[in-house]
N, C-alpha and C. Protein backbone atom coordinates (compact mmCIF):
# COMPACT_ATOMS: atom_id res chain seq x y z
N UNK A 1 0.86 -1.19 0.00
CA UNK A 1 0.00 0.00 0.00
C UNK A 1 0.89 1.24 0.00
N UNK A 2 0.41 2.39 -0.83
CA UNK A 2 1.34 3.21 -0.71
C UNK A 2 0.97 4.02 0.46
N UNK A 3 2.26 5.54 0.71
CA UNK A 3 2.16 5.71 2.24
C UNK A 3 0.63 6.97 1.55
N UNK A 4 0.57 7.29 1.44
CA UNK A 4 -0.91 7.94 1.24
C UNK A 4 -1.86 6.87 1.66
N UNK A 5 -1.97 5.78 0.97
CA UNK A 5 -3.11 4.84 1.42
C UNK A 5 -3.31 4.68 2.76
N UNK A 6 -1.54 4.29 2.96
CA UNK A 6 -1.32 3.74 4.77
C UNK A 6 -1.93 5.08 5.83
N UNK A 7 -1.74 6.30 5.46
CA UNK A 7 -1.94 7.49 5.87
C UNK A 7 -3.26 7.98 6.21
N UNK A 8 -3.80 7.41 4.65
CA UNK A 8 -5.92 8.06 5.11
C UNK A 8 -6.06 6.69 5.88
N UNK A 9 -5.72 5.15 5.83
CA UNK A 9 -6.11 4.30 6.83
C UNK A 9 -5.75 4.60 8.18
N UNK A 10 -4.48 5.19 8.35
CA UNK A 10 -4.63 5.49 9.16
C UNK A 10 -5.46 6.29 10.10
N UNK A 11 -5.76 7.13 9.10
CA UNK A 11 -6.69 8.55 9.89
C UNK A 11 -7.98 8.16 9.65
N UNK A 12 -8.34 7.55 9.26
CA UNK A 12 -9.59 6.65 9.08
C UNK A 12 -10.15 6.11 10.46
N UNK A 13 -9.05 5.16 10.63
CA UNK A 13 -9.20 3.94 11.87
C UNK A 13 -9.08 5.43 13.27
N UNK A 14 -8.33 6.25 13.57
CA UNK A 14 -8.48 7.38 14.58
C UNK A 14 -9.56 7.52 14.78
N UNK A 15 -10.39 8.07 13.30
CA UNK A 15 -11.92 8.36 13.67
C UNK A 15 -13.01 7.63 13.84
N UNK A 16 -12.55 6.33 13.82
CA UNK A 16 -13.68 5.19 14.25
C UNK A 16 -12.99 5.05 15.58
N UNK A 17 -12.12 5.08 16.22
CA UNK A 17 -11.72 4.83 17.59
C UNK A 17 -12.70 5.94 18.43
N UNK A 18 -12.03 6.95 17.96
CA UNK A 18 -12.98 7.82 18.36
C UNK A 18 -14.40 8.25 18.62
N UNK A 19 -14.74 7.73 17.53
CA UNK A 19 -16.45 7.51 17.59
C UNK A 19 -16.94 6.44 18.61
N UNK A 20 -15.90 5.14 18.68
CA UNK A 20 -16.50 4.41 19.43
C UNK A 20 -16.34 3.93 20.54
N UNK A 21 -14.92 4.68 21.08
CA UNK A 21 -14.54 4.28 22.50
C UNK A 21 -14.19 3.33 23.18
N UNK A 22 -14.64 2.48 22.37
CA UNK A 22 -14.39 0.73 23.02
C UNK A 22 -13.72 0.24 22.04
N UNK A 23 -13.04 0.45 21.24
CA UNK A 23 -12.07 -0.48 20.75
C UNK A 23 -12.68 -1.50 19.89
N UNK A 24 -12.70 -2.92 20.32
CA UNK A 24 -13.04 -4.21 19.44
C UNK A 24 -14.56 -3.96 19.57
N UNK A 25 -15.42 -3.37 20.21
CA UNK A 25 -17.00 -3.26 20.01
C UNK A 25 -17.63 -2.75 18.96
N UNK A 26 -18.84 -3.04 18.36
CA UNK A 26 -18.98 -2.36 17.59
C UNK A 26 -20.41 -1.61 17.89
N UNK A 27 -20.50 -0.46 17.20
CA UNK A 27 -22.09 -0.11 17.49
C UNK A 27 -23.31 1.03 16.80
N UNK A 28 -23.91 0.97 16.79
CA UNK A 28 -24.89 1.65 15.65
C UNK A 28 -24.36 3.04 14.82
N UNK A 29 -23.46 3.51 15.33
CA UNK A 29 -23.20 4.89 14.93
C UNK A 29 -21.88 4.80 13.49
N UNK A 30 -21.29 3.84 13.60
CA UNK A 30 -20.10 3.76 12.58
C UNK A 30 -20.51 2.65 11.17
N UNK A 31 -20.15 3.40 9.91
CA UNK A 31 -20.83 2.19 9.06
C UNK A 31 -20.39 1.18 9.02
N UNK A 32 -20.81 -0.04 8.20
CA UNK A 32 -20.01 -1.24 8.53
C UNK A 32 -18.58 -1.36 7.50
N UNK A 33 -18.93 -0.64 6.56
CA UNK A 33 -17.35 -0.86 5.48
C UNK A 33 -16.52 -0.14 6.72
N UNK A 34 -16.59 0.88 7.47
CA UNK A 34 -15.56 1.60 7.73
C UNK A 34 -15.33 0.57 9.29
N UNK A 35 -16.30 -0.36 9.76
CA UNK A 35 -15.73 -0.96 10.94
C UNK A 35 -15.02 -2.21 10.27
N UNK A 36 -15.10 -2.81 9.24
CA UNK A 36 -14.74 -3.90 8.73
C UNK A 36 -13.20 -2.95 8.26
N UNK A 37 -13.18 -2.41 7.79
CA UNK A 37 -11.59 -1.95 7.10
C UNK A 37 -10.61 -1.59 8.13
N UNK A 38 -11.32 -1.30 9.47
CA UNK A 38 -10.53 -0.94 10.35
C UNK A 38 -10.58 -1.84 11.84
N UNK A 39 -11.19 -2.77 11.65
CA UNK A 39 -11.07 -3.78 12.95
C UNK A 39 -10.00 -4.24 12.78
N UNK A 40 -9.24 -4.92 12.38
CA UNK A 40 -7.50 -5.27 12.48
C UNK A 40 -6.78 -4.62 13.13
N UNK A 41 -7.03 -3.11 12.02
CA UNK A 41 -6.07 -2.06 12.85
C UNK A 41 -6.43 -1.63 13.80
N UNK A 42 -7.60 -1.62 14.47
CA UNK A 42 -7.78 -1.22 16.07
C UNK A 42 -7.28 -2.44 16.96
N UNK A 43 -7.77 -3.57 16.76
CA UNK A 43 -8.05 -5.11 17.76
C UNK A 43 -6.16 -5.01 17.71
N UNK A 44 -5.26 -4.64 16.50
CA UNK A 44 -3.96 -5.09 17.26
C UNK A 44 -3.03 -4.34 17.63
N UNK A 45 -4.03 -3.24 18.16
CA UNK A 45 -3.28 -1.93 19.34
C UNK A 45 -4.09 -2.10 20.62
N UNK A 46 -5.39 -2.39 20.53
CA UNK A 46 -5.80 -2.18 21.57
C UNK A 46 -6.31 -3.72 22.19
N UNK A 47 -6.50 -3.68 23.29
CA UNK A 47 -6.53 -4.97 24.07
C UNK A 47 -7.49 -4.79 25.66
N UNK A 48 -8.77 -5.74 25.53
CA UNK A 48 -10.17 -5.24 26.34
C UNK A 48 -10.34 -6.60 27.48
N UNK A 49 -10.55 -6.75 28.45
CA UNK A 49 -11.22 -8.11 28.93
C UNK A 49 -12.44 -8.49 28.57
N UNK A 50 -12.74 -9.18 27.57
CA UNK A 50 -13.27 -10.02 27.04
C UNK A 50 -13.96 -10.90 27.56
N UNK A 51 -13.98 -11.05 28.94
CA UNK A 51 -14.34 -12.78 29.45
C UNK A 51 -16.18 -12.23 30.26
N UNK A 52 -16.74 -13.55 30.47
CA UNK A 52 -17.64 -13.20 31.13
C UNK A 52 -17.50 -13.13 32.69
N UNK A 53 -17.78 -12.25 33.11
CA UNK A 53 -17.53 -12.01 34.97
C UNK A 53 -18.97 -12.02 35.78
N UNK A 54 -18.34 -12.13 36.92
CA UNK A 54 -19.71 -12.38 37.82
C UNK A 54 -20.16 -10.56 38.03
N UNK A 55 -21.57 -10.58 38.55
CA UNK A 55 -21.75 -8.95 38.52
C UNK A 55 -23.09 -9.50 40.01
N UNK A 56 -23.71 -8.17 40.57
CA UNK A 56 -24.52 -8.46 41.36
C UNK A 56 -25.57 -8.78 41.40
N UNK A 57 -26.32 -9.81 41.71
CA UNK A 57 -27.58 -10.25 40.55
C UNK A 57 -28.80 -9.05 40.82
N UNK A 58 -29.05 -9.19 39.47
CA UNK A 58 -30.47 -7.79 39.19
C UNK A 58 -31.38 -8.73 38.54
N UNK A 59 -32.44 -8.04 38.57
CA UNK A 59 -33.78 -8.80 38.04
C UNK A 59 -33.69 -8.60 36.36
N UNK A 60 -33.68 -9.63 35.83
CA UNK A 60 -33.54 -9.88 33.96
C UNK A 60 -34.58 -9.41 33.37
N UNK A 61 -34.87 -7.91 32.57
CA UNK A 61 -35.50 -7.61 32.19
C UNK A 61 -36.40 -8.35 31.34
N UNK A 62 -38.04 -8.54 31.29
CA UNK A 62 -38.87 -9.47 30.60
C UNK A 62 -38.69 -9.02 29.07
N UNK A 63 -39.30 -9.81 28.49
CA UNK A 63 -38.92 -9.37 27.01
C UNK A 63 -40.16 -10.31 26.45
N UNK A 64 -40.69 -9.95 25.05
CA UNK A 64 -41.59 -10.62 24.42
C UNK A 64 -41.11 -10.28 22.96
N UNK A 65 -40.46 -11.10 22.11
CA UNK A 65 -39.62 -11.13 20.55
C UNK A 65 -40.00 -12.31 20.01
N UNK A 66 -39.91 -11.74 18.20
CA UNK A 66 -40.46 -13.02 17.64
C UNK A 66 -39.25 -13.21 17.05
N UNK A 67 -39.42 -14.46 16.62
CA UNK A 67 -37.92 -15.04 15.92
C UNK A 67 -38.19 -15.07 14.70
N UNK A 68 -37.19 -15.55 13.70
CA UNK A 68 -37.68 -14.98 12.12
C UNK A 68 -38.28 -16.10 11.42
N UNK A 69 -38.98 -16.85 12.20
CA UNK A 69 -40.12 -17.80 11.53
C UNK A 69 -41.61 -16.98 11.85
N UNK A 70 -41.17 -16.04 12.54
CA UNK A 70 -42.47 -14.94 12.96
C UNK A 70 -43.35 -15.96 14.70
N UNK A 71 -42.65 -17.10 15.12
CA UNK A 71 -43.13 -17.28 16.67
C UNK A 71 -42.65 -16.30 17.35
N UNK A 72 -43.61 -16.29 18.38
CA UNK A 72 -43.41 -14.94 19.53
C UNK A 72 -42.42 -16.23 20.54
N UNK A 73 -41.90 -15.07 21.53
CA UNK A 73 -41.14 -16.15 22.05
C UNK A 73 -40.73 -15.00 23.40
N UNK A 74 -41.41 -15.38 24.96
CA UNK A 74 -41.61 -14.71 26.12
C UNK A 74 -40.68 -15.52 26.82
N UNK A 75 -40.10 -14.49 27.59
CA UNK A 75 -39.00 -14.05 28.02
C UNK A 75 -39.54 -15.23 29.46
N UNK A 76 -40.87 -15.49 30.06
CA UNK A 76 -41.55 -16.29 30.44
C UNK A 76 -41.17 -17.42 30.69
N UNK A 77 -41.12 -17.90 29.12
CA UNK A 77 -41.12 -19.22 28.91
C UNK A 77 -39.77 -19.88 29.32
N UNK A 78 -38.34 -19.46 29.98
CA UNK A 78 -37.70 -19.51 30.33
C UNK A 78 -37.57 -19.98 31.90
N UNK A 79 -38.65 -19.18 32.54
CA UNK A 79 -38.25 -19.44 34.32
C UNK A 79 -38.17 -20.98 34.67
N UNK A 80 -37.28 -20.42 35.73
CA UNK A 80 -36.69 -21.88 36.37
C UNK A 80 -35.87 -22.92 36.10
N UNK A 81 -35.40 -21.74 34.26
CA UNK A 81 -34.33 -22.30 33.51
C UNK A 81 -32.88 -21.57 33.55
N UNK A 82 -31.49 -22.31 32.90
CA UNK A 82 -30.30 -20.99 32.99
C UNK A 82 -30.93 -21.14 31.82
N UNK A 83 -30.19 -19.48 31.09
CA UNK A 83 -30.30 -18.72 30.22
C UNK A 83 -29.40 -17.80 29.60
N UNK A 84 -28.84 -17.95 28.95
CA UNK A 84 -27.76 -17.64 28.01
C UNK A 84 -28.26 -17.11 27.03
N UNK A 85 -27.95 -14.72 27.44
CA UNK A 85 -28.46 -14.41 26.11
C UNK A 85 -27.10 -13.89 25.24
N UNK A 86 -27.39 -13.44 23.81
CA UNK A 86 -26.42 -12.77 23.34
C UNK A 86 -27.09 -11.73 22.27
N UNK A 87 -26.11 -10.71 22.33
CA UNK A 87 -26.76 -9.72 21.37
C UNK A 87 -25.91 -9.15 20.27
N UNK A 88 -26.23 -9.42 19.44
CA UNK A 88 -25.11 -9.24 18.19
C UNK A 88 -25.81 -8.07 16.98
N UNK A 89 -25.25 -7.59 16.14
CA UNK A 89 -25.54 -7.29 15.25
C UNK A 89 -25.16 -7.83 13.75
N UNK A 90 -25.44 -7.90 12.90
CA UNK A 90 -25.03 -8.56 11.40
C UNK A 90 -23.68 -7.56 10.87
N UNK A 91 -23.51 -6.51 11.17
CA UNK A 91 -22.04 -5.73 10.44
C UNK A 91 -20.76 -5.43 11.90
N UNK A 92 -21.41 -6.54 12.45
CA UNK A 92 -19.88 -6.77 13.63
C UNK A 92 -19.06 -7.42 13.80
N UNK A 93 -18.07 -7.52 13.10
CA UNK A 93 -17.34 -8.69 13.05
C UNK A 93 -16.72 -9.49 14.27
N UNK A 94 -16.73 -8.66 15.22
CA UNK A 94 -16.58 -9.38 17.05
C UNK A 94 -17.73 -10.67 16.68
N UNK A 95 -18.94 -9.98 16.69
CA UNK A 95 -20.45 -10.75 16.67
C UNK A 95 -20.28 -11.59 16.03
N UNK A 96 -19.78 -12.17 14.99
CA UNK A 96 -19.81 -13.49 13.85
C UNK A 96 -18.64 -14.13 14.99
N UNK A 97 -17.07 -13.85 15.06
CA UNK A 97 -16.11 -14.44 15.48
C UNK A 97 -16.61 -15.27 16.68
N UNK A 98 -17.64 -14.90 17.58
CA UNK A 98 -17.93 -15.50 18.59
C UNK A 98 -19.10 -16.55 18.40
N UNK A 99 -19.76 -16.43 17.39
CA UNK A 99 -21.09 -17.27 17.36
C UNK A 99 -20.65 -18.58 17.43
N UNK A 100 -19.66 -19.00 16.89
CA UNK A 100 -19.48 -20.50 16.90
C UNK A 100 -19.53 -21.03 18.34
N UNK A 101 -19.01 -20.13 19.13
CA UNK A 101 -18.69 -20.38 21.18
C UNK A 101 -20.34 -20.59 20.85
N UNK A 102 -20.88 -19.98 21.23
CA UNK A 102 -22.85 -19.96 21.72
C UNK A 102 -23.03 -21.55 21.12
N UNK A 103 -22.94 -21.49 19.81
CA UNK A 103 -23.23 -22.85 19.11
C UNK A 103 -22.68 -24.08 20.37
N UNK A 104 -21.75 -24.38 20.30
CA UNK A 104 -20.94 -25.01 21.08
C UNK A 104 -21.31 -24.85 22.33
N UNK A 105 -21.74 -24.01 23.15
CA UNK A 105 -21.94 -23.97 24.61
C UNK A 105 -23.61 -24.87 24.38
N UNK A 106 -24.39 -23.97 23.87
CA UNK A 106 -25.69 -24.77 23.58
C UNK A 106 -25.46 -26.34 23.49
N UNK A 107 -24.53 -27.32 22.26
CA UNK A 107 -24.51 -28.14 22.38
C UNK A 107 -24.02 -29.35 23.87
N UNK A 108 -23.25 -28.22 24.28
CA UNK A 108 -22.60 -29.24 25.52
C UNK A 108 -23.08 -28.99 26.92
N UNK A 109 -24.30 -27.78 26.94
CA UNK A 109 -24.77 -28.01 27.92
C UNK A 109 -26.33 -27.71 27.90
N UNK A 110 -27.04 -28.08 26.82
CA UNK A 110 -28.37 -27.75 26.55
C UNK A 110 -29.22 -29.32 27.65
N UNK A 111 -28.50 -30.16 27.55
CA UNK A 111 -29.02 -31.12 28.03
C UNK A 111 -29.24 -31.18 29.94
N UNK A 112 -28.13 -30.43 30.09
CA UNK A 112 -28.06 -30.21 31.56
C UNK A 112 -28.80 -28.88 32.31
N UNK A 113 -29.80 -28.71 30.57
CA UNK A 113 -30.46 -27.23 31.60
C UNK A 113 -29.97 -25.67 31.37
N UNK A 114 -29.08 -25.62 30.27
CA UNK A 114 -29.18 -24.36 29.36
C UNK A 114 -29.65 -24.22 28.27
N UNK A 115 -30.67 -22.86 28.20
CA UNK A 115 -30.70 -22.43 26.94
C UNK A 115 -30.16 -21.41 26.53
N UNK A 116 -30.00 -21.58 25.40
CA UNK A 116 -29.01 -19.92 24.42
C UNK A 116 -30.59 -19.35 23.62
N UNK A 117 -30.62 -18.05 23.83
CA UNK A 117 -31.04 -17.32 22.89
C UNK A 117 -30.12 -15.89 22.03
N UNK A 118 -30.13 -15.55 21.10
CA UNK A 118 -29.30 -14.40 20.29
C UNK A 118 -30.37 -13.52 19.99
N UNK A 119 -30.40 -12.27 20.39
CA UNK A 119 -31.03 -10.69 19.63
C UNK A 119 -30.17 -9.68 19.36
N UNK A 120 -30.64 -9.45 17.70
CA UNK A 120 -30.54 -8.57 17.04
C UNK A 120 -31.13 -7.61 16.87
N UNK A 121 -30.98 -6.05 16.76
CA UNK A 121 -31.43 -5.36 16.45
C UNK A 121 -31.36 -4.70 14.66
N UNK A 122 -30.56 -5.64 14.37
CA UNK A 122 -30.05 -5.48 13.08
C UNK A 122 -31.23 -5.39 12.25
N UNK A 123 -31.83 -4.41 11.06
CA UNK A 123 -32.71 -4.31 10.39
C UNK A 123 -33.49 -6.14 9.59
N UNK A 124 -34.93 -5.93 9.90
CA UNK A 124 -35.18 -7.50 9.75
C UNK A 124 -34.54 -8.65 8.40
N UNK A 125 -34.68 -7.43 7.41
CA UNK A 125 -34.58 -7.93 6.18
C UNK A 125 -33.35 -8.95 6.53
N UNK A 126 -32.52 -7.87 6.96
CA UNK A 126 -30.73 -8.07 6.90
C UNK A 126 -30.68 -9.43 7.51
N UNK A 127 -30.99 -9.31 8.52
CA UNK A 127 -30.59 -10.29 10.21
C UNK A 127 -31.45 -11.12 9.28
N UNK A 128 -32.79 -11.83 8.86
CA UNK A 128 -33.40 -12.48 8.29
C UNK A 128 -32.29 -13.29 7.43
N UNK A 129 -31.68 -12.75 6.76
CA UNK A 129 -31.16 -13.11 5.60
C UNK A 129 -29.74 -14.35 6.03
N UNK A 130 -29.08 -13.34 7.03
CA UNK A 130 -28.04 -13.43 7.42
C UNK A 130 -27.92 -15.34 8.52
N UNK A 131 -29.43 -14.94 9.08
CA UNK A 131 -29.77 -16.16 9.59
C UNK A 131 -30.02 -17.23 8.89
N UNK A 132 -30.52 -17.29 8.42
CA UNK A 132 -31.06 -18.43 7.50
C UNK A 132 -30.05 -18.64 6.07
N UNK A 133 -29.56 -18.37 5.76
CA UNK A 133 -28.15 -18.07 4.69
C UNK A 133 -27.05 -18.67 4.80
N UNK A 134 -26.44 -17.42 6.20
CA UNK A 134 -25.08 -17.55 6.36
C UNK A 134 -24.52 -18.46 7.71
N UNK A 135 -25.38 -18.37 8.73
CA UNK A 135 -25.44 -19.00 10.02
C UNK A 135 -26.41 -19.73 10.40
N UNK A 136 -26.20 -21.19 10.90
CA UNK A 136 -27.15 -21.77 11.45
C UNK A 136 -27.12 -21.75 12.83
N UNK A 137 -28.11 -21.34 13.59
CA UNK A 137 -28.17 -21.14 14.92
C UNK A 137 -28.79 -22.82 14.87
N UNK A 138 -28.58 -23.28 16.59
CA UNK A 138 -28.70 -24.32 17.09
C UNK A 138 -29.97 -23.86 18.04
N UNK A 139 -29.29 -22.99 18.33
CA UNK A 139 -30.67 -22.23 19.13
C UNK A 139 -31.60 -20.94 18.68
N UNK A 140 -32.08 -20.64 19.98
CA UNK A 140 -33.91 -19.47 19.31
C UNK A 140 -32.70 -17.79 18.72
N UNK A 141 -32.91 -17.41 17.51
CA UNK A 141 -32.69 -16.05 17.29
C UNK A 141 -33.94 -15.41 16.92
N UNK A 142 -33.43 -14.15 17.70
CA UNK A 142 -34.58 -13.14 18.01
C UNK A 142 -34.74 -11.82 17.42
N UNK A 143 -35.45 -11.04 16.87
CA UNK A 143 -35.58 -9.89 16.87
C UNK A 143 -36.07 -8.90 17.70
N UNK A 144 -34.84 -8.02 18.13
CA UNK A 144 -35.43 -6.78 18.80
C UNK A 144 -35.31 -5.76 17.92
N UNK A 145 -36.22 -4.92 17.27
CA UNK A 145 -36.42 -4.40 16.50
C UNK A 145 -35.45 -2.92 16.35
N UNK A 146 -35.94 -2.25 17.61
CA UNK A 146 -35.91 -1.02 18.06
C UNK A 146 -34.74 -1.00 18.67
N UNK A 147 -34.12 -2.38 19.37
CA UNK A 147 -33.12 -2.07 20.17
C UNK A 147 -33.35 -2.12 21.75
N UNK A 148 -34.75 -2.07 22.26
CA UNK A 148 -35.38 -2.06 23.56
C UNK A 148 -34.30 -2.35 24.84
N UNK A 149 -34.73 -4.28 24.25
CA UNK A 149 -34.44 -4.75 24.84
C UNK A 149 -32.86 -4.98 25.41
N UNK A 150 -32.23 -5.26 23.89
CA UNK A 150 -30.70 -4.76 24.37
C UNK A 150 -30.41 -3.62 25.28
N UNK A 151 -30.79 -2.73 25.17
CA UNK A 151 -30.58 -1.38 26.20
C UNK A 151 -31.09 -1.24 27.22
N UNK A 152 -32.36 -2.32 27.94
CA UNK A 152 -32.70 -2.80 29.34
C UNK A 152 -32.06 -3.47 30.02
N UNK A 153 -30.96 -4.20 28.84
CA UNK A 153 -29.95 -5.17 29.58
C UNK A 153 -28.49 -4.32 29.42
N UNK A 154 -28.39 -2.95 29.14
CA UNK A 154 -27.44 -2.50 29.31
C UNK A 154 -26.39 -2.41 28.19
N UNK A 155 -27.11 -3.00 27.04
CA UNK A 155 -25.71 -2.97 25.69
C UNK A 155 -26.02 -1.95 24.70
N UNK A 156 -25.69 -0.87 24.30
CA UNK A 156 -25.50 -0.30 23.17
C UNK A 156 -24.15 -0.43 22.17
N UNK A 157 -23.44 -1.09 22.53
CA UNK A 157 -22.17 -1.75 21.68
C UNK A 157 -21.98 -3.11 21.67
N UNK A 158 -21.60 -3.53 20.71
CA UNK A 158 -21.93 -4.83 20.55
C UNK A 158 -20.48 -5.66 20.52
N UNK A 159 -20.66 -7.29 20.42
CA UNK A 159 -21.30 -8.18 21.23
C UNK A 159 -21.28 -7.60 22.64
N UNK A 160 -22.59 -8.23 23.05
CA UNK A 160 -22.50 -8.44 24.53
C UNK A 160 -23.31 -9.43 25.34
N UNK A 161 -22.74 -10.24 26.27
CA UNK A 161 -24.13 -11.53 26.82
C UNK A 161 -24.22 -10.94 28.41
N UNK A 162 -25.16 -12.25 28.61
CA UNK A 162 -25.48 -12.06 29.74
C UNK A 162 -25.97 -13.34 30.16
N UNK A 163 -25.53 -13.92 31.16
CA UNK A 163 -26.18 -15.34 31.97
C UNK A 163 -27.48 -15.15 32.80
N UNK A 164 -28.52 -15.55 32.97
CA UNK A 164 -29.58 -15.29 33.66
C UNK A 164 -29.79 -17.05 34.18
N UNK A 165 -29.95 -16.79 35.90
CA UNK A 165 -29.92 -18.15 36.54
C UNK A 165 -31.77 -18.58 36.43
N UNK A 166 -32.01 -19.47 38.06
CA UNK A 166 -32.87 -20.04 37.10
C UNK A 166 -33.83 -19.55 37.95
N UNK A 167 -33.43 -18.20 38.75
CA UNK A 167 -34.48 -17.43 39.57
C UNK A 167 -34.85 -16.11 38.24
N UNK A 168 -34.16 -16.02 37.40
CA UNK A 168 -34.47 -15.09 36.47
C UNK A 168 -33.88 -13.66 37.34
N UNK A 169 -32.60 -13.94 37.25
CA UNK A 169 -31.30 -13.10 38.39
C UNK A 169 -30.46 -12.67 36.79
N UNK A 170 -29.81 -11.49 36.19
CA UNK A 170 -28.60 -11.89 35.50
C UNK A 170 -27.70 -11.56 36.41
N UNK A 171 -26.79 -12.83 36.69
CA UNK A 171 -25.65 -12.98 37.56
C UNK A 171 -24.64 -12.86 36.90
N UNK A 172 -24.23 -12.40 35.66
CA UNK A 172 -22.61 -12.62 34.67
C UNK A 172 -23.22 -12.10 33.83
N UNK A 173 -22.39 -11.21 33.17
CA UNK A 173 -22.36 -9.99 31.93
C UNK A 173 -20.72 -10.10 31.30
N UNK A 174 -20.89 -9.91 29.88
CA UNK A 174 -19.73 -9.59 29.40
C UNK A 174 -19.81 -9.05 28.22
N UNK A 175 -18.90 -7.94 27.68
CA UNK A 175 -18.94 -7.41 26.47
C UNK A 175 -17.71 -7.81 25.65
N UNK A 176 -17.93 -7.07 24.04
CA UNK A 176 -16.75 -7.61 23.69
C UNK A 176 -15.87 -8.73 23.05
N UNK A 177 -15.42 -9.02 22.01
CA UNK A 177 -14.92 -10.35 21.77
C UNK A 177 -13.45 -10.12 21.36
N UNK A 178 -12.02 -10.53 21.64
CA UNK A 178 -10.86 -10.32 21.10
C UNK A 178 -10.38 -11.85 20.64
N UNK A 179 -10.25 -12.27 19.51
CA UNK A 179 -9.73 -13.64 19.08
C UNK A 179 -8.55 -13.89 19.76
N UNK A 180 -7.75 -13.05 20.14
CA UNK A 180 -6.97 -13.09 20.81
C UNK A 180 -6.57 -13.67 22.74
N UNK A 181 -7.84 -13.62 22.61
CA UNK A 181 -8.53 -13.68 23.99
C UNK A 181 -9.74 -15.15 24.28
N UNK A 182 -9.73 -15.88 23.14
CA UNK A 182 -10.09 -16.62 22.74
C UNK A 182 -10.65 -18.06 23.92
N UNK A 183 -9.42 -18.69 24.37
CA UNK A 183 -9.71 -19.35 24.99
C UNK A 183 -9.90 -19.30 26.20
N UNK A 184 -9.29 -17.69 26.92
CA UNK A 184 -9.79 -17.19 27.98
C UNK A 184 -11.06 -16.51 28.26
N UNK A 185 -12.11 -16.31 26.64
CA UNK A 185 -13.39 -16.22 26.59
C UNK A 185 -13.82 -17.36 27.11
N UNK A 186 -13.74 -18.32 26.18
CA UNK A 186 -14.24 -19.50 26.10
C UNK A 186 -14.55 -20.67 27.65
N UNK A 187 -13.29 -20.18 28.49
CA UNK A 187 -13.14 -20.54 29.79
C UNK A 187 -14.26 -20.15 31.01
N UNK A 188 -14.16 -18.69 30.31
CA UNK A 188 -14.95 -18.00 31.69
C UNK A 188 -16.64 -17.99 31.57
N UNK A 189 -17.09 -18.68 30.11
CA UNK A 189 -18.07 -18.79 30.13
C UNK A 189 -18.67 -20.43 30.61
N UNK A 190 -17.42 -21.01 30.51
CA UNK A 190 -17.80 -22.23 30.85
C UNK A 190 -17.97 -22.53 32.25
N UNK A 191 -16.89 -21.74 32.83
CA UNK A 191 -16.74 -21.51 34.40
C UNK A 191 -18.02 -21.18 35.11
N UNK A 192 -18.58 -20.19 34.45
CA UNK A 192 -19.67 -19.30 34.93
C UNK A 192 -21.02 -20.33 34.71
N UNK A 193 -21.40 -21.06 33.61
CA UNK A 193 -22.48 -22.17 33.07
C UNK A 193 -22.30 -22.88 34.47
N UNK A 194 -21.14 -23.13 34.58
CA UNK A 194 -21.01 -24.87 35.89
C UNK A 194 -21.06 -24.73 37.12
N UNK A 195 -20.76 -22.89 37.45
CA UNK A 195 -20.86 -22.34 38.64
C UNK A 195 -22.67 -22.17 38.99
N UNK A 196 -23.13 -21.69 38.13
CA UNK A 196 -24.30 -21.56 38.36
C UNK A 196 -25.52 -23.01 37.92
N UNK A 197 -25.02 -23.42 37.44
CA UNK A 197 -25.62 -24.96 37.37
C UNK A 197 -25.43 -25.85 38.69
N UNK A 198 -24.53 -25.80 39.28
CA UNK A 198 -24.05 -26.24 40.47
C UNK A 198 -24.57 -25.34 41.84
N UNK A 199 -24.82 -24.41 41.25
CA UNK A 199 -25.70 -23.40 42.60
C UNK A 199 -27.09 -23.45 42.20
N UNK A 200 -27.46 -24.48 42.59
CA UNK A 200 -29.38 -25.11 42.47
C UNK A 200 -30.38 -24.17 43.21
């Protein structure tokens, strides 16, 4: 690349840092060509904790979303279950890098009493498309249209989850995804599933 190129990328990637404060997150305000051209060059300067942590349990905001077969699907129908949510958008590339973990957590502990659900606020068409296309979920994906619900649970930048026990408590929050950070994601969510599976 010549140094002009290297130069507006550079000053490029400044003003998406800037806009977004968090580094590897991504979130409604930056377009997606300009977060895709510049996630490299942010994720390998900057460096976030990533993992899921314990937090003080609060009451899990209710929710009522349909999934893109158009079933409604209440926030309800959950109690007395764990609950594993995640909230992604379709132009985040954190959000794709991590979906395979959810996949995988669902499979190895759906039997023992977790469920995964995923909401998007991502425009329907898009997220529609993107679901059924490009990703197969194992588990329920949701539409939040407006964004509501993500922002009752505290995320306006994306990825971000949240564990909800089986009093309908969220006890563990985490934002964020660094590949780099990978198997120390991968750990602390597992940690957190067995901790609270084990606290009956």
């Amino acid at each position: 690349m010549k140094v002009a190129g290297k130069i507006a990328l550079f000053l490029l990637c400044v003003v998406v840092f800037l806009f977004a404060a968090v580094g590897i997150r991504c979130t409604y305000h930056i377009p997606a060509l300009v977060k895709y051209a510049c996630y490299d060059s942010i994720i390998s300067e900057m460096e976030f904790d990533c993992r899921l942590t314990a937090q003080s349990p609060t009451p899990a905001p209710a929710f009522e979303l349909s999934d893109f077969s158009g079933k409604s699907v209440r926030f309800s129908e959950f109690k007395g279950k764990l609950l594993l949510i995640s909230f992604w958008l379709v132009d985040c590339p954190p959000c794709k890098m991590e979906m395979p973990m959810f996949a995988e957590l669902y499979k190895e502990y759906h039997s023992r009493g977790l469920e995964v659900i995923s909401m998007t606020s991502t425009k329907k068409w898009l997220a529609e498309g993107f679901v059924k296309n490009e990703c197969s979920f194992p588990y329920q994906a949701l539409h939040d249209p407006d964004g509501k619900i993500s922002k009752a649970y505290g995320f306006t930048s994306f990825p971000g989850s949240v564990l909800v026990d089986r009093c309908g408590q969220v006890v563990y929050s985490g934002s964020g995804y660094d590949p780099r950070q990978k198997a120390q994601i991968e750990t602390s969510f597992r940690q957190a599933i067995e901790k609270v599976l084990v606290d009956k």
